[in-house]
N, C-alpha and C. Protein backbone atom coordinates (compact mmCIF):
# COMPACT_ATOMS: atom_id res chain seq x y z
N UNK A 1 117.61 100.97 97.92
CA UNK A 1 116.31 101.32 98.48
C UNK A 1 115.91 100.25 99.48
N UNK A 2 115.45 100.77 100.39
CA UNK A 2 115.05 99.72 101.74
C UNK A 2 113.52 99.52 101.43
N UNK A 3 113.37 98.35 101.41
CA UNK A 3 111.48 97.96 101.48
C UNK A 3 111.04 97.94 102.77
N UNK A 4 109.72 98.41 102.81
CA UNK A 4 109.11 98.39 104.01
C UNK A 4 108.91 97.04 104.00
N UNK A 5 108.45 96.32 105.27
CA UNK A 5 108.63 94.86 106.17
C UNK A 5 107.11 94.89 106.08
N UNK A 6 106.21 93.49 105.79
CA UNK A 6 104.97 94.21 105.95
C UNK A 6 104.55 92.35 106.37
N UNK A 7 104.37 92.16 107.40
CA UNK A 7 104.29 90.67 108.23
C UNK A 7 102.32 90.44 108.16
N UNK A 8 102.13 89.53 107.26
CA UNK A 8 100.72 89.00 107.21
C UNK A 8 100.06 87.82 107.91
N UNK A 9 98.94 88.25 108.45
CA UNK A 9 98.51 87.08 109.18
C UNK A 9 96.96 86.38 108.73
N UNK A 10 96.97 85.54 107.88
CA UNK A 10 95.86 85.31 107.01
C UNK A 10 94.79 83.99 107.92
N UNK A 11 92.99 84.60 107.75
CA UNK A 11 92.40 83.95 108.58
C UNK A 11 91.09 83.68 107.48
N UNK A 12 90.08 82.88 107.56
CA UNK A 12 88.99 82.67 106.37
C UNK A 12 88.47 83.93 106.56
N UNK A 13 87.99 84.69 107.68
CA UNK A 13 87.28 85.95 107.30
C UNK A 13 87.85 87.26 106.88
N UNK A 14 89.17 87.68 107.65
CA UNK A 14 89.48 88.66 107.29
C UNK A 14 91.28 88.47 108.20
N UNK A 15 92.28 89.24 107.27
CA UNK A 15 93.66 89.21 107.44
C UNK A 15 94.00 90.49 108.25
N UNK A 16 95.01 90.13 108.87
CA UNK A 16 95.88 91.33 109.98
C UNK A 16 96.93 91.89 109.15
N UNK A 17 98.00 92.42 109.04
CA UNK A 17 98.66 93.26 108.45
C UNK A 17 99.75 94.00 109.30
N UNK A 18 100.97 93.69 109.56
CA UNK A 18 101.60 95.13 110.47
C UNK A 18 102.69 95.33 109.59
N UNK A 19 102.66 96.75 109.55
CA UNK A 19 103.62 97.47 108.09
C UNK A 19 104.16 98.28 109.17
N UNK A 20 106.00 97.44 109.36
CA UNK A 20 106.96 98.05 109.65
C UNK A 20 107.32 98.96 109.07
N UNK A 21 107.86 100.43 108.93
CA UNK A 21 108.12 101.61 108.69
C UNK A 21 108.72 102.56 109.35
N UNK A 22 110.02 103.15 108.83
CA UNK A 22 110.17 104.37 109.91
C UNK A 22 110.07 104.13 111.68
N UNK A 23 111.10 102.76 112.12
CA UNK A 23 111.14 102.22 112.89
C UNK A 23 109.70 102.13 113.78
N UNK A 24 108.50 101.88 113.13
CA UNK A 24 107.40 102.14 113.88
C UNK A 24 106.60 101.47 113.28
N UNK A 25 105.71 100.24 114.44
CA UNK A 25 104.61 99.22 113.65
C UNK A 25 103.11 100.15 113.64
N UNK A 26 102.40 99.71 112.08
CA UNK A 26 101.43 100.07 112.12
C UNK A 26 100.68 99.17 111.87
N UNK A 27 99.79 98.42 112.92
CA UNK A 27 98.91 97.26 112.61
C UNK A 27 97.08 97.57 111.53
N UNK A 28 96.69 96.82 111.28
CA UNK A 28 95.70 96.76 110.59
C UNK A 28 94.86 96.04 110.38
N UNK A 29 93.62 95.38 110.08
CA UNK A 29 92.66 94.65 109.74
C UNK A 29 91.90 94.89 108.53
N UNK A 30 92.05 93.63 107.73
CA UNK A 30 91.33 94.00 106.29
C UNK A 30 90.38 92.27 106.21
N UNK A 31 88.97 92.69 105.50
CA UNK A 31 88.51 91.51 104.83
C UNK A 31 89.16 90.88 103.86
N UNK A 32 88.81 89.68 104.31
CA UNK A 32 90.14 88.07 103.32
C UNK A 32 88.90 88.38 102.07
N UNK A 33 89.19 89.52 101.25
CA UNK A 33 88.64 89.62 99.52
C UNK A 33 89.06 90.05 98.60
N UNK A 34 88.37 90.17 97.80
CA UNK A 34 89.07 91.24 96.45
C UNK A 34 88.57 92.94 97.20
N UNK A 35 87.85 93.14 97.81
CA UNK A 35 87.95 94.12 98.78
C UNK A 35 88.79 94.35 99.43
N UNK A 36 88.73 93.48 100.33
CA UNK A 36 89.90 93.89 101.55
C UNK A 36 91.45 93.84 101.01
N UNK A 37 91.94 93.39 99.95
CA UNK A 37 92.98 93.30 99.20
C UNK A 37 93.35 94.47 98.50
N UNK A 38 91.73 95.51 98.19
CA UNK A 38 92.15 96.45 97.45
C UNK A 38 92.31 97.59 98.40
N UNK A 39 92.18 97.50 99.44
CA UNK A 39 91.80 98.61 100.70
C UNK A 39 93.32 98.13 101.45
N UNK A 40 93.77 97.18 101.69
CA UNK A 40 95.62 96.88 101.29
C UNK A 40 96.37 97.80 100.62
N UNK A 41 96.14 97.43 99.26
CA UNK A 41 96.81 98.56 98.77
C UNK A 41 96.33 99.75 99.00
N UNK A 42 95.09 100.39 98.74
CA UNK A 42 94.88 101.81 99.21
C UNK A 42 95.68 102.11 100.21
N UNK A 43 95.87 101.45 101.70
CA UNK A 43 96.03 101.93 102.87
C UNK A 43 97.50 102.01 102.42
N UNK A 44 98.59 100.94 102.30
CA UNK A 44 100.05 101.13 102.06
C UNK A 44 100.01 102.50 100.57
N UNK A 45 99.87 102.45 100.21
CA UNK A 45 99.33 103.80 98.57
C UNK A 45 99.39 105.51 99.88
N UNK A 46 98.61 105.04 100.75
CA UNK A 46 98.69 106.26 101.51
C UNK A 46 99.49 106.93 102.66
N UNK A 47 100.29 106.33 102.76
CA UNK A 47 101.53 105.87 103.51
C UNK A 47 102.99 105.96 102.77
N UNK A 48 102.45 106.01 101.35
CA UNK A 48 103.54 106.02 100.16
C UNK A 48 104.36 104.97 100.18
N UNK A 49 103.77 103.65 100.52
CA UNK A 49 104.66 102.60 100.11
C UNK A 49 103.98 101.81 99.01
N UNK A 50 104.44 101.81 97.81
CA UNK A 50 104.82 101.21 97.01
C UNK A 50 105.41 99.80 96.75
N UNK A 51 106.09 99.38 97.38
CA UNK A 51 106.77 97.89 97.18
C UNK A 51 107.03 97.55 99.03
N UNK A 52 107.04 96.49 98.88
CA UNK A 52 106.78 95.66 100.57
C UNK A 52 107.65 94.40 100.06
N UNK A 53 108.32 94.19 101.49
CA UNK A 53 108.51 92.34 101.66
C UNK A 53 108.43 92.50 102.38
N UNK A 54 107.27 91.53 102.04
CA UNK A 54 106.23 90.74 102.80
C UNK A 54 106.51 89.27 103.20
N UNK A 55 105.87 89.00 104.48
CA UNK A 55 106.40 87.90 104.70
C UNK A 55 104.87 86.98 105.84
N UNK A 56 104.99 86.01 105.29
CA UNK A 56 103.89 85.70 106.62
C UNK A 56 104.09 83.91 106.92
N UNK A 57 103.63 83.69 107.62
CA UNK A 57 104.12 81.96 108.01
C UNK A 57 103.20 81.00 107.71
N UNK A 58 104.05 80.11 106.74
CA UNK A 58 103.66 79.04 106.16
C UNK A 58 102.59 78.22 106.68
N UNK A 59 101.65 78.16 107.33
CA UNK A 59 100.62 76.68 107.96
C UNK A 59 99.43 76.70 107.09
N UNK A 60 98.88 75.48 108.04
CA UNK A 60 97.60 74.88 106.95
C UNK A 60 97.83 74.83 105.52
N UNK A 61 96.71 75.15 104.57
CA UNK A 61 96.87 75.13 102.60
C UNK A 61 97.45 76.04 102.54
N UNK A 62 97.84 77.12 103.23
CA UNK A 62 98.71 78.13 102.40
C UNK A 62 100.36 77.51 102.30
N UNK A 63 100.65 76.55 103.53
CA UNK A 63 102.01 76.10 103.36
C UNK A 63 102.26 75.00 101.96
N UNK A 64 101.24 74.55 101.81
CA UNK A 64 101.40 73.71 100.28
C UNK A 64 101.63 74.15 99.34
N UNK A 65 101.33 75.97 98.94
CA UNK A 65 101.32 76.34 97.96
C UNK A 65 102.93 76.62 97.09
């Protein structure tokens, strides 16, 4: 099974999102919350993806983790 590619770009207010698929990017914007996290999954849920690697680039505190 091939996972969809799903490249994150995380900011204090709100994160970008582009979910490679079916050779075709679909970009996005969600609030950095337990909201905008759950409207994440809704949106990939409706799209019928299920499982993602995900990938996004290490800087600032998120690279420490």
């Amino acid at each position: 099974m091939m996972l969809s590619k799903l490249g994150i770009d995380v900011a204090k207010h709100d994160f970008e999102v582009a979910l490679w698929r079916e050779e075709k990017l679909r970009p996005k914007k969600f609030e950095n919350s337990v909201v905008g996290f759950h409207a994440l999954s809704a949106w990939l849920a409706q799209r019928g993806v299920h499982q993602v690697h995900a990938v996004m680039e290490a800087t600032g505190t998120f690279g420490s983790l």
